[in-house]
N, C-alpha and C. Protein backbone atom coordinates (compact mmCIF):
# COMPACT_ATOMS: atom_id res chain seq x y z
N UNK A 1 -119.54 -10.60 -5.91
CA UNK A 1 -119.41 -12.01 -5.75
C UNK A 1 -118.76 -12.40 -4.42
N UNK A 2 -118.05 -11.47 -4.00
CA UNK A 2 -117.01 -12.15 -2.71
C UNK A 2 -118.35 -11.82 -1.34
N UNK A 3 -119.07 -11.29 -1.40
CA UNK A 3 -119.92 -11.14 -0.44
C UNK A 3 -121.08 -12.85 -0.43
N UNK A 4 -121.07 -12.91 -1.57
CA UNK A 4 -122.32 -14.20 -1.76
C UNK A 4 -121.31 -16.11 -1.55
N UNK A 5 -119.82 -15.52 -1.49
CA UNK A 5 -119.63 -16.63 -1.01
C UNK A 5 -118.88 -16.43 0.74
N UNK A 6 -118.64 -15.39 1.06
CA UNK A 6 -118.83 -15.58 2.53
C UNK A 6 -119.97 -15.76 3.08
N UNK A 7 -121.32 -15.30 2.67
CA UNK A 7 -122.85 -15.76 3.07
C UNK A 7 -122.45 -17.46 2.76
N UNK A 8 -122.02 -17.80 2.17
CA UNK A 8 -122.17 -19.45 1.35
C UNK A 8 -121.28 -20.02 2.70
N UNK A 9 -120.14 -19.35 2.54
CA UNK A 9 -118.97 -19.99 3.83
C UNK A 9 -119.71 -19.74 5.12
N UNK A 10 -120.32 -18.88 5.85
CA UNK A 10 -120.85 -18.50 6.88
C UNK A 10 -122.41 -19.79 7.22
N UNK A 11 -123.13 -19.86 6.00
CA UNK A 11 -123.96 -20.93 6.09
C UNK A 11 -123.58 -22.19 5.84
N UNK A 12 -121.99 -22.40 5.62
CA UNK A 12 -121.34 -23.70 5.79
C UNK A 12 -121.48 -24.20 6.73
N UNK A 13 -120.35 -23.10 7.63
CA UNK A 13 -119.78 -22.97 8.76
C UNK A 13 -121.30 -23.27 10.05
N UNK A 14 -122.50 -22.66 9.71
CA UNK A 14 -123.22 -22.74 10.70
C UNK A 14 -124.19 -23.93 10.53
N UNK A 15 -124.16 -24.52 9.69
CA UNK A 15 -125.00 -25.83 9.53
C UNK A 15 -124.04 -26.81 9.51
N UNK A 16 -122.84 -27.01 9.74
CA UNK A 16 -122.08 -28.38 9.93
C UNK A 16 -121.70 -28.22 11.61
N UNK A 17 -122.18 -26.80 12.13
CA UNK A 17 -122.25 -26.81 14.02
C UNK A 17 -123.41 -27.44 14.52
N UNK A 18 -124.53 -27.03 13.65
CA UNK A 18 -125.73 -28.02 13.73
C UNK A 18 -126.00 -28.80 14.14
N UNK A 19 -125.06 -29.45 13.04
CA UNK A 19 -125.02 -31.23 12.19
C UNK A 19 -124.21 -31.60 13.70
N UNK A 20 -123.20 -31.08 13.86
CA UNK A 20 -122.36 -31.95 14.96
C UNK A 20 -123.42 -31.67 16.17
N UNK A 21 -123.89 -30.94 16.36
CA UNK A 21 -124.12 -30.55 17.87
C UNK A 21 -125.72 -31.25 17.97
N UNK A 22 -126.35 -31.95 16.56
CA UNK A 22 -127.55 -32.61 16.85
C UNK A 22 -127.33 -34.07 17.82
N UNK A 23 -126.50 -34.68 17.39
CA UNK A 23 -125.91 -36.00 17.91
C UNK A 23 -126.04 -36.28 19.52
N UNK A 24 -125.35 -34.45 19.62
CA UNK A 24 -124.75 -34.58 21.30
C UNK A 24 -126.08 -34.07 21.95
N UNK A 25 -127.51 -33.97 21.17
CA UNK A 25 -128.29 -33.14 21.96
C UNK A 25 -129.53 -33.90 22.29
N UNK A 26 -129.39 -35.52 21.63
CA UNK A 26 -130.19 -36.95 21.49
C UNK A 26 -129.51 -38.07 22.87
N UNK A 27 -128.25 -37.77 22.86
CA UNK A 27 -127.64 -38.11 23.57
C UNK A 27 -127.60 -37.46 25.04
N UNK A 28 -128.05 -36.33 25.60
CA UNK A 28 -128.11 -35.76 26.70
C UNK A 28 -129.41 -36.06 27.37
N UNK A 29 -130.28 -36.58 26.95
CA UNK A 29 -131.17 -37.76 27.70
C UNK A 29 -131.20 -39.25 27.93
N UNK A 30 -130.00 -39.82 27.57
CA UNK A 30 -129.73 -41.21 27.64
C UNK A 30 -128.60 -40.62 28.89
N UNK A 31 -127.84 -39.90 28.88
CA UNK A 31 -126.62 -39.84 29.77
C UNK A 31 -127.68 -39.10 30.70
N UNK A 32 -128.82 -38.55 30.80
CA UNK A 32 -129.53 -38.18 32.31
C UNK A 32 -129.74 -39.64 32.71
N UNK A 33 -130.32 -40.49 31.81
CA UNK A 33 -130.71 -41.80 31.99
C UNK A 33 -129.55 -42.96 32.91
N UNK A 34 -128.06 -42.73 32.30
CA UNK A 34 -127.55 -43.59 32.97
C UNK A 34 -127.23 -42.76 34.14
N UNK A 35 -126.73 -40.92 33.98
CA UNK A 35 -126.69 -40.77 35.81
C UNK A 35 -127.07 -41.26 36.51
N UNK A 36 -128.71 -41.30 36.64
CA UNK A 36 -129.54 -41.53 37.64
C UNK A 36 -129.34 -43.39 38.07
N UNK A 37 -128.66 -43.74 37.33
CA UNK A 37 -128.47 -45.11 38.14
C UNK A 37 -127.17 -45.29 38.54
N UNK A 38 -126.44 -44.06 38.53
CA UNK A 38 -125.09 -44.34 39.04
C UNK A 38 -125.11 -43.58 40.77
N UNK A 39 -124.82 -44.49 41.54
CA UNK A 39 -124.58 -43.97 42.64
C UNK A 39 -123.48 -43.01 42.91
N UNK A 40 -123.13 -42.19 43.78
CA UNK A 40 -122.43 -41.57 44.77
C UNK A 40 -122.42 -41.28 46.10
N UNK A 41 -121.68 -42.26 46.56
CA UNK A 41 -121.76 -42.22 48.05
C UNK A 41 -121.09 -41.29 48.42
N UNK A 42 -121.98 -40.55 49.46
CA UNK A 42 -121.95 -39.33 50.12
C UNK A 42 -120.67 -39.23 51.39
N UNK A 43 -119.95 -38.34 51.09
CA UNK A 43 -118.80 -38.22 52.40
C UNK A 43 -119.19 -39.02 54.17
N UNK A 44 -118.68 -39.64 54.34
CA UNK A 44 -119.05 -40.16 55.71
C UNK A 44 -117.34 -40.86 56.23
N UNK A 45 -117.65 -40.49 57.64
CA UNK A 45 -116.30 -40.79 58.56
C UNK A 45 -116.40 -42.27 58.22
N UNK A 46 -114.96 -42.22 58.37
CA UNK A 46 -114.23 -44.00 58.21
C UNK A 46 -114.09 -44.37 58.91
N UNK A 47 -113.24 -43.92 59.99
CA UNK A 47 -112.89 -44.12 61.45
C UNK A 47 -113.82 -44.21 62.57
N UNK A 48 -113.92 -44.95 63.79
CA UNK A 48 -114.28 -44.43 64.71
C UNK A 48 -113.71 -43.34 65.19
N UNK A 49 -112.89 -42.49 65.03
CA UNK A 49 -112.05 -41.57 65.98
C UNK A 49 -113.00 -40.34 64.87
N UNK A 50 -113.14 -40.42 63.79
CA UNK A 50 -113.97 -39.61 63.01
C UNK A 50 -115.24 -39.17 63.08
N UNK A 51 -115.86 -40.37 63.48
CA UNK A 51 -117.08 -40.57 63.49
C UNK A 51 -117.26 -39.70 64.91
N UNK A 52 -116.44 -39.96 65.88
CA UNK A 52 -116.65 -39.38 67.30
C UNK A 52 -116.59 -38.11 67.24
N UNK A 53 -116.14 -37.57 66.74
CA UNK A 53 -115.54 -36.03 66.50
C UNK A 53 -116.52 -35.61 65.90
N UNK A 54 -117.12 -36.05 64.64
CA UNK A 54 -118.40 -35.52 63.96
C UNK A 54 -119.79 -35.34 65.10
N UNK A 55 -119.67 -36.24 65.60
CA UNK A 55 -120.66 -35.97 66.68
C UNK A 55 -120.70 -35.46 67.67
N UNK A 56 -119.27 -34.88 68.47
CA UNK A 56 -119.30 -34.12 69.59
C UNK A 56 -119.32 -32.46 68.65
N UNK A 57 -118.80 -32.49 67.55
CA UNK A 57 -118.69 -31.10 66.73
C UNK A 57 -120.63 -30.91 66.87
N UNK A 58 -121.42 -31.94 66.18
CA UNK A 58 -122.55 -31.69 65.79
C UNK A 58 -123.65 -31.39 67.07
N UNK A 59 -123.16 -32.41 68.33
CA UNK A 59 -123.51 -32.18 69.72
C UNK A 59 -123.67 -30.60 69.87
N UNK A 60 -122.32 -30.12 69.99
CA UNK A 60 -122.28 -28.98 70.62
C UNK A 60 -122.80 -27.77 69.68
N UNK A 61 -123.21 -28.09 68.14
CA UNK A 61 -123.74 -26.77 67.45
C UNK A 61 -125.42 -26.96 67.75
N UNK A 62 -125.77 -28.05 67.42
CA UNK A 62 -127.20 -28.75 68.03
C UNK A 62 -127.18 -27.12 69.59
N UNK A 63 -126.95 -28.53 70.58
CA UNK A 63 -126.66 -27.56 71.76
C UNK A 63 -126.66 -26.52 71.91
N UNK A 64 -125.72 -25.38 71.31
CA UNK A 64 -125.90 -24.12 71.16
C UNK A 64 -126.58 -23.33 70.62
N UNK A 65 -127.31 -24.18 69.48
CA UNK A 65 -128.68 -23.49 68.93
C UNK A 65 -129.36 -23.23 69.77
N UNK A 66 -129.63 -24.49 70.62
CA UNK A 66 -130.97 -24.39 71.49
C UNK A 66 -130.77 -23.37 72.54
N UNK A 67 -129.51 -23.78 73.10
CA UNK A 67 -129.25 -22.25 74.22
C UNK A 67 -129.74 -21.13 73.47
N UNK A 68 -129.27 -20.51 72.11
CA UNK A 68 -129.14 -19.69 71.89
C UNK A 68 -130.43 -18.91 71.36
N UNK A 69 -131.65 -20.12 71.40
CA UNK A 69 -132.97 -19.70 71.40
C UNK A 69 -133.77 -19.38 72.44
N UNK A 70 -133.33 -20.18 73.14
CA UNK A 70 -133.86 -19.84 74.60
C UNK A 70 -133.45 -18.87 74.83
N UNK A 71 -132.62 -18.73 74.68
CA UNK A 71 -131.87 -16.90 75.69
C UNK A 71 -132.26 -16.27 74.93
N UNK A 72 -132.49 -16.15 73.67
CA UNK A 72 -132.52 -15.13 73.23
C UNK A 72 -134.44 -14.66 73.04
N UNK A 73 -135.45 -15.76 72.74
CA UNK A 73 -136.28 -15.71 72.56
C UNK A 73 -137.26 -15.75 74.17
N UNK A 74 -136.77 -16.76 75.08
CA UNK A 74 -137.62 -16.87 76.20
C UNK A 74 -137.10 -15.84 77.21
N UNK A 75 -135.51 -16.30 77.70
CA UNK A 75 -135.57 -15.96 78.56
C UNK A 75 -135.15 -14.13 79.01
N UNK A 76 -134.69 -13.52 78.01
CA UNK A 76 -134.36 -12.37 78.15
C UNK A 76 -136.07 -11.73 78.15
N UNK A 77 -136.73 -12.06 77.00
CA UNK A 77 -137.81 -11.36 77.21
C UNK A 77 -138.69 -11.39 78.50
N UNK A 78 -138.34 -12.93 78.88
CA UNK A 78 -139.14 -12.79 80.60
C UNK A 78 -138.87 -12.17 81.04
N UNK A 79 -137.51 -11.86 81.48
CA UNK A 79 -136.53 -10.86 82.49
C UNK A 79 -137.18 -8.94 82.36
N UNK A 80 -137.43 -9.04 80.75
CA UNK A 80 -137.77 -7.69 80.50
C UNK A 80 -139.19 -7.50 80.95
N UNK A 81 -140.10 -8.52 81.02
CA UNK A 81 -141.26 -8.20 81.07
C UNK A 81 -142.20 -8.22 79.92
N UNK A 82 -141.91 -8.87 79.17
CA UNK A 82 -142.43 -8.86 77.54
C UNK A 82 -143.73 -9.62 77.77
N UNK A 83 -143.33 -10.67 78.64
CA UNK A 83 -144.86 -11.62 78.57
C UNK A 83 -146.25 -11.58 79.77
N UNK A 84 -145.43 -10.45 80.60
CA UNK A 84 -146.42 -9.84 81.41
C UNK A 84 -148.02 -9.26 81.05
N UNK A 85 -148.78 -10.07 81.35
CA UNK A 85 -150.35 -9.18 80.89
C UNK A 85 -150.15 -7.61 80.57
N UNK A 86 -150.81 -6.85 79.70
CA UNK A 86 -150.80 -5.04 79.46
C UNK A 86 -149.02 -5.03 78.80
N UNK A 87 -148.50 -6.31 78.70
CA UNK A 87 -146.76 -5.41 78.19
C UNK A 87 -147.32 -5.19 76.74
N UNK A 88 -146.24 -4.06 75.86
CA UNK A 88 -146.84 -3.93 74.89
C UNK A 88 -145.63 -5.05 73.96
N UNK A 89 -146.75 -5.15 72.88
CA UNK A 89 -146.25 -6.60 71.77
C UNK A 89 -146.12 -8.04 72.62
N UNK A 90 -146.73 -7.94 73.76
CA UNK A 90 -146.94 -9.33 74.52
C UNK A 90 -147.42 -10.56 73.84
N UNK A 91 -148.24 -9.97 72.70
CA UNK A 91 -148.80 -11.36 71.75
C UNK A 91 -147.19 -11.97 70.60
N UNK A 92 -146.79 -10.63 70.37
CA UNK A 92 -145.28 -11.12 69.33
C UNK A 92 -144.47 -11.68 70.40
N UNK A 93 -144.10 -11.64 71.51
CA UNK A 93 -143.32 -11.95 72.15
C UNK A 93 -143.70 -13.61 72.78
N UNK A 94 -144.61 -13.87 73.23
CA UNK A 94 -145.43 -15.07 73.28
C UNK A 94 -145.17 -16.30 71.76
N UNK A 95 -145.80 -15.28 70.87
CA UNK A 95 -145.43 -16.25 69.44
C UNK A 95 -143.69 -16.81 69.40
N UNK A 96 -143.08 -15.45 69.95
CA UNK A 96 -141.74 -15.84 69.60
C UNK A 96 -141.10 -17.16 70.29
N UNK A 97 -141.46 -16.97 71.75
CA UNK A 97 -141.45 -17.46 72.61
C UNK A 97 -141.64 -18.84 72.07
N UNK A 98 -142.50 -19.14 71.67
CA UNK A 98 -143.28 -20.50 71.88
C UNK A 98 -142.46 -21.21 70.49
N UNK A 99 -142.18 -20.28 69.20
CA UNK A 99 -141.85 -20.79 68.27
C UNK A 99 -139.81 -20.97 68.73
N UNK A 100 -139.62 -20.38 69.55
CA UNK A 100 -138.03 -20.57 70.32
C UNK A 100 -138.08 -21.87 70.99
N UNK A 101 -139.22 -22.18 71.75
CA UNK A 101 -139.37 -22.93 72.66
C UNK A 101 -138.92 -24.94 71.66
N UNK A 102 -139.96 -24.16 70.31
CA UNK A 102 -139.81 -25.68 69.35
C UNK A 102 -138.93 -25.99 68.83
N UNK A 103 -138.04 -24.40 68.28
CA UNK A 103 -136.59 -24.62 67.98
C UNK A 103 -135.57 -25.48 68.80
N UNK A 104 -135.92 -25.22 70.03
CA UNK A 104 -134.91 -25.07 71.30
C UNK A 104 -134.88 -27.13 71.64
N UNK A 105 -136.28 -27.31 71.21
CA UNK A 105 -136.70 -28.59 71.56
C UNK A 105 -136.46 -29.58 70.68
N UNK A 106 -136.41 -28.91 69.40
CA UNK A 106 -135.68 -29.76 68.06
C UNK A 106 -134.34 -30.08 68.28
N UNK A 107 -133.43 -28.82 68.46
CA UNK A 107 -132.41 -29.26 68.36
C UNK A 107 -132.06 -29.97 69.39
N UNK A 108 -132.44 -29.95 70.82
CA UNK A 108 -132.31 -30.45 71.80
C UNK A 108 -132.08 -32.23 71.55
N UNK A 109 -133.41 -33.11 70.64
CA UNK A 109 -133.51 -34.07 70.50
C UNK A 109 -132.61 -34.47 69.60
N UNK A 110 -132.33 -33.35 68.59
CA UNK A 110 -130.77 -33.86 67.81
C UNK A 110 -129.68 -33.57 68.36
N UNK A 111 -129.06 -33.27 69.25
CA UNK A 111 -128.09 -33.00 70.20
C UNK A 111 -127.94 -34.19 70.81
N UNK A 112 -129.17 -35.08 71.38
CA UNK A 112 -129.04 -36.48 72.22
C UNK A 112 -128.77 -37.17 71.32
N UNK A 113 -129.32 -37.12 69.87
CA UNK A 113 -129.34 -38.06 69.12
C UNK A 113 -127.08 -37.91 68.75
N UNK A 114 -127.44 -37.00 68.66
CA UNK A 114 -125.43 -36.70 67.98
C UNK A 114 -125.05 -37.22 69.13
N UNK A 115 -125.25 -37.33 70.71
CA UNK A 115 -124.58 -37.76 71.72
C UNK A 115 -124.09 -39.41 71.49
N UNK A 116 -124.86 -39.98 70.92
CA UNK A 116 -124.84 -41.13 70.95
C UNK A 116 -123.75 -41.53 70.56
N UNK A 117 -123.34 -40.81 69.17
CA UNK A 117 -121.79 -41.01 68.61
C UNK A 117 -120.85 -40.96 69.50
N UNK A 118 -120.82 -40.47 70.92
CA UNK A 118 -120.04 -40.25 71.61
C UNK A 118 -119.89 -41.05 73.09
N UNK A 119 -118.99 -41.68 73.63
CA UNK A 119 -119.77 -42.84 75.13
C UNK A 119 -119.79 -41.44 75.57
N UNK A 120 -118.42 -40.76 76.35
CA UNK A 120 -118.82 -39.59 77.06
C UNK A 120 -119.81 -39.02 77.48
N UNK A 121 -120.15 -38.64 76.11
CA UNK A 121 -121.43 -37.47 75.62
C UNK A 121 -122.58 -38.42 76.47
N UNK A 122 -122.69 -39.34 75.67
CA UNK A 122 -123.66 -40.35 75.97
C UNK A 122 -124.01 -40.56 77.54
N UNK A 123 -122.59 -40.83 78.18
CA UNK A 123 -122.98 -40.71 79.72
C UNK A 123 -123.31 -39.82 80.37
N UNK A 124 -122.98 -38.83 79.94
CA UNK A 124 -123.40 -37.03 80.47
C UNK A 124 -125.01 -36.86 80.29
N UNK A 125 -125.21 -37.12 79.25
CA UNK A 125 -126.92 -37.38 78.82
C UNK A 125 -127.64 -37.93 79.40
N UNK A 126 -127.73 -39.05 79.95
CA UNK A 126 -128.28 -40.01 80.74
C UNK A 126 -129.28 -39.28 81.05
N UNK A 127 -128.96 -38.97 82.29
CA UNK A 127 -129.70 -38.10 83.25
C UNK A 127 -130.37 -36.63 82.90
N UNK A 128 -130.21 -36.40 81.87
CA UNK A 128 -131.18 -34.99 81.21
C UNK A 128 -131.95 -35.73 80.40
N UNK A 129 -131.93 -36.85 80.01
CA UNK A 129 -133.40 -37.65 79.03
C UNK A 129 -134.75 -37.26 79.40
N UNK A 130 -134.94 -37.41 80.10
CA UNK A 130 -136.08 -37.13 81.32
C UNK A 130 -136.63 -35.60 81.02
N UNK A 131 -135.30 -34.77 81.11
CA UNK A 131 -135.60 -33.16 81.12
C UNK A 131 -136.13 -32.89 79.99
N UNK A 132 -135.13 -33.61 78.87
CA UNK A 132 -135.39 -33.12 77.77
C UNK A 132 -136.88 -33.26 76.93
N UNK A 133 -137.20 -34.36 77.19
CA UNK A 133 -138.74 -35.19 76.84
C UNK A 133 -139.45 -34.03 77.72
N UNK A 134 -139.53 -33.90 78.52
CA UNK A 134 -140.26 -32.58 79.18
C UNK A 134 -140.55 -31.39 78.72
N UNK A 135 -139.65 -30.98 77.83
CA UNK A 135 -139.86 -29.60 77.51
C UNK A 135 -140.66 -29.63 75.88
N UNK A 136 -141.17 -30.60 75.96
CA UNK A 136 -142.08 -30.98 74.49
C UNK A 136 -143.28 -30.47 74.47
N UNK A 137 -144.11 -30.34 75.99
CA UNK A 137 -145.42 -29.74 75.88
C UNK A 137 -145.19 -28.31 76.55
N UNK A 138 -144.04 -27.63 76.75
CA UNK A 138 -143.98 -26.57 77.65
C UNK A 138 -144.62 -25.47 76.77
N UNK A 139 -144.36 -25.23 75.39
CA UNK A 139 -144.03 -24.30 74.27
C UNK A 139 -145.86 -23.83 74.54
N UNK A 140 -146.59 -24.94 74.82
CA UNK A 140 -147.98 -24.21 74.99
C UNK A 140 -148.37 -23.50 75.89
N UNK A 141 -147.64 -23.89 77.31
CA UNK A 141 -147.59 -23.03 78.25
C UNK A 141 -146.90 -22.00 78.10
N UNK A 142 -146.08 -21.90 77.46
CA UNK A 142 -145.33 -20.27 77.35
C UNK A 142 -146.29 -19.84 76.17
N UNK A 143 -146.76 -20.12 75.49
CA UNK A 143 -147.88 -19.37 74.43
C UNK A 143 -149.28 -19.02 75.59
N UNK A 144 -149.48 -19.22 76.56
CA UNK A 144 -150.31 -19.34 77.68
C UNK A 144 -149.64 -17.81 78.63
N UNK A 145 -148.24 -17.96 78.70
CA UNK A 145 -148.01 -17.04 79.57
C UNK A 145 -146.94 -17.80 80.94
N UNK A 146 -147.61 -19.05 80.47
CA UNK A 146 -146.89 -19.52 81.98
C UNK A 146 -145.55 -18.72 82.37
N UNK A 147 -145.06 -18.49 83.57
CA UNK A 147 -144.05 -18.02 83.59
C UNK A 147 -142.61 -18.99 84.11
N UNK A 148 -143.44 -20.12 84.95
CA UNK A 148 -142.78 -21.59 85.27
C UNK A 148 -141.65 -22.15 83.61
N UNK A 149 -142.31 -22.21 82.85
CA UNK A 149 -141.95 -22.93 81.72
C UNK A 149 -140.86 -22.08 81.28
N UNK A 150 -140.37 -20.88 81.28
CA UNK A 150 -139.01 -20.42 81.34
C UNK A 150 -138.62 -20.76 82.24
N UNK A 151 -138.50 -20.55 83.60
CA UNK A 151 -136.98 -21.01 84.04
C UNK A 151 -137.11 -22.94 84.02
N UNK A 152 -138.06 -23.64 83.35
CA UNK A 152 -137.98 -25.25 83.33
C UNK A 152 -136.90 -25.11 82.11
N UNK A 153 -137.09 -24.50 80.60
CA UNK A 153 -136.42 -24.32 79.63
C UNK A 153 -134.89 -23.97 79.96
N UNK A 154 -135.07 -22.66 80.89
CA UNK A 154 -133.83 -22.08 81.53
C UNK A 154 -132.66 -23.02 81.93
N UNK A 155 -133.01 -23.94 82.63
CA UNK A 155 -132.87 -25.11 84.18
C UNK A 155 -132.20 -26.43 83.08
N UNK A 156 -132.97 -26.71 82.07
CA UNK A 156 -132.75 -27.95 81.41
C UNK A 156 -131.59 -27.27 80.49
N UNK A 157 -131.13 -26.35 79.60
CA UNK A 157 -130.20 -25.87 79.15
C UNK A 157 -128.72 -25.38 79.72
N UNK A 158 -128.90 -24.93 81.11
CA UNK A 158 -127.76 -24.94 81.54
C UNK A 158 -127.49 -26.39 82.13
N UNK A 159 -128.11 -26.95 82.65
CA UNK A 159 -127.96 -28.75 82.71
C UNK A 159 -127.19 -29.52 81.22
N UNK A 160 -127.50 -29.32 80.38
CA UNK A 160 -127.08 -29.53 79.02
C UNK A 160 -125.70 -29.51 78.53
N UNK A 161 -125.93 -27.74 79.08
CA UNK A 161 -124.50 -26.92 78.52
C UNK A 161 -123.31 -27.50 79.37
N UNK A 162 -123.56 -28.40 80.97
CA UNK A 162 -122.97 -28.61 82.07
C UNK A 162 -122.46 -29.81 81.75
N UNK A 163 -123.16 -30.23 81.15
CA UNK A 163 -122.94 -31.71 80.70
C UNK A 163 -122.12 -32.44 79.83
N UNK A 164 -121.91 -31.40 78.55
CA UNK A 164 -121.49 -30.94 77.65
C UNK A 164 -119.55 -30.86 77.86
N UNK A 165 -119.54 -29.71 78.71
CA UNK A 165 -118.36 -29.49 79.16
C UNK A 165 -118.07 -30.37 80.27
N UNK A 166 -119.22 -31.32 81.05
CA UNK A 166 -118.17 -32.18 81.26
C UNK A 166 -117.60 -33.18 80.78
N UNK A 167 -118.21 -33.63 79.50
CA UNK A 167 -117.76 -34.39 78.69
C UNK A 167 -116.66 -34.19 77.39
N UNK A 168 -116.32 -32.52 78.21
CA UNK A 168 -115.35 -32.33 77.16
C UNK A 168 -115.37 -31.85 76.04
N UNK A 169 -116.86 -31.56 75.97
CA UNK A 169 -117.21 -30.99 75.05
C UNK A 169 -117.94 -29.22 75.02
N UNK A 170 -117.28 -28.08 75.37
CA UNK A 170 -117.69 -27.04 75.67
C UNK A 170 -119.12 -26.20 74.46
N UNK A 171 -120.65 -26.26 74.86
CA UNK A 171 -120.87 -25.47 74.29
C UNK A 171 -120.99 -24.02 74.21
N UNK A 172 -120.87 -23.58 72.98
CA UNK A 172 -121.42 -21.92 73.08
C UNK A 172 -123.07 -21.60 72.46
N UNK A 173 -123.01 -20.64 73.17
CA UNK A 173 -124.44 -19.76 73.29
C UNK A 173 -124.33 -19.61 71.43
N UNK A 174 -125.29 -20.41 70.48
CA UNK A 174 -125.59 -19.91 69.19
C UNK A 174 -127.28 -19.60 68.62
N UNK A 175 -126.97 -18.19 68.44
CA UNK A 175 -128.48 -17.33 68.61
C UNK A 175 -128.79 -17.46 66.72
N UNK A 176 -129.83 -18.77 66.87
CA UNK A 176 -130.52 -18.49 65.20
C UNK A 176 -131.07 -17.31 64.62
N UNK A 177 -131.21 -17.71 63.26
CA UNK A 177 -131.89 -16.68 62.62
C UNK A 177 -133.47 -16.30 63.16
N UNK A 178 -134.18 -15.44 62.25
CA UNK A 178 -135.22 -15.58 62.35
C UNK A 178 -136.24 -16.80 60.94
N UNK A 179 -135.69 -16.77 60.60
CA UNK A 179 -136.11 -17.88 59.08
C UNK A 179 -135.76 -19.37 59.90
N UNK A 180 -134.75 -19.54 60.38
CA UNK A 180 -134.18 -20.55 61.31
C UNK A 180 -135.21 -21.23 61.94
N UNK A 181 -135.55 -19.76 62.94
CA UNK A 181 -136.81 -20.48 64.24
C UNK A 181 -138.05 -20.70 63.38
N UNK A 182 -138.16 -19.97 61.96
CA UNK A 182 -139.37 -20.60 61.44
C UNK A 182 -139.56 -21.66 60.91
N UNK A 183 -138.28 -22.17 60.64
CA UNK A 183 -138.31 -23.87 60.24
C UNK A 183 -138.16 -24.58 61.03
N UNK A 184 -137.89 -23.97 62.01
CA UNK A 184 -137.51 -25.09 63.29
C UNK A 184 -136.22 -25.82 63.09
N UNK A 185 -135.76 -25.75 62.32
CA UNK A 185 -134.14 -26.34 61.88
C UNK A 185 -133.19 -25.39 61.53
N UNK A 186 -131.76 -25.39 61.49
CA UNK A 186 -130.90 -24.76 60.61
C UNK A 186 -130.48 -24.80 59.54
């Protein structure tokens, strides 16, 4: 007998967890229901002195991506000879090239765009607008071979990096992934 009423207590015990836990399990699609109309506003600077800082921080990682594609994807391999007619893997090196070139050019345009947060930044920029809009159709010429279109890439990045630090804002050389340059973003 003592076995047939712990089965009895045990099927108490597990059908009044049931019973409670049906309630809360009718209810977990009305509370998806009101989440979704409850906002949360997302972290953002209060300050201008915040706001400035977010954007010379974001300037200079922008920035250093792009250096850090270029050097690493265009211009070292020129130097080696990678994109020379007969080099061997000249076609991978070309692809890389060209897909560095879009990286380099993405972040480039979000780098001006983060400048803006900044007058400094902003005035340092001025005068590379021009460069930068330029290097938008180069990526076909370096898939071509051109050999011009590295040191134009070359030329407009240390202009950048110059610009950068004179506004006080020092970048460093940051070399993406390879998943990175395939999204073209970080």
């Amino acid at each position: 007998m003592p076995v047939s009423i712990r089965a009895l207590a045990l099927a108490l015990a597990l059908s009044s967890i049931l019973l409670a836990g049906a309630p809360s399990c009718r209810t977990v699609g009305a509370t998806r229901k009101v989440a979704s109309y409850i906002t949360v506003p997302s972290p953002s600077p209060t300050t201008p002195a915040q706001r400035q800082r977010l954007a010379r921080d974001r300037f200079a990682v922008n920035a250093g991506l792009a250096a850090g594609a270029v050097q690493q994807w265009i211009v070292k391999p020129s130097k080696g000879g990678a994109f020379s007619k007969g080099a061997r893997g000249r076609e991978a090196a070309l692809l890389k090239a060209s897909l560095g070139g879009t990286f380099a050019y993405s972040r480039l345009t979000a780098a001006r765009r983060n400048a803006r947060g900044d007058p400094a930044l902003s005035r340092a920029l001025v005068p590379l607008l021009a460069s930068i809009d330029s290097l938008k159709g180069l990526q076909g010429r370096l898939r071509k071979g051109d050999q011009s279109a590295v040191g134009s890439f070359d030329t407009v990045i240390r202009r950048v990096k110059a610009a950068g630090k004179s506004a006080g804002v020092p970048v460093r050389t940051l070399v993406p992934s390879g998943p990175q340059l395939a999204r073209g973003r970080p």
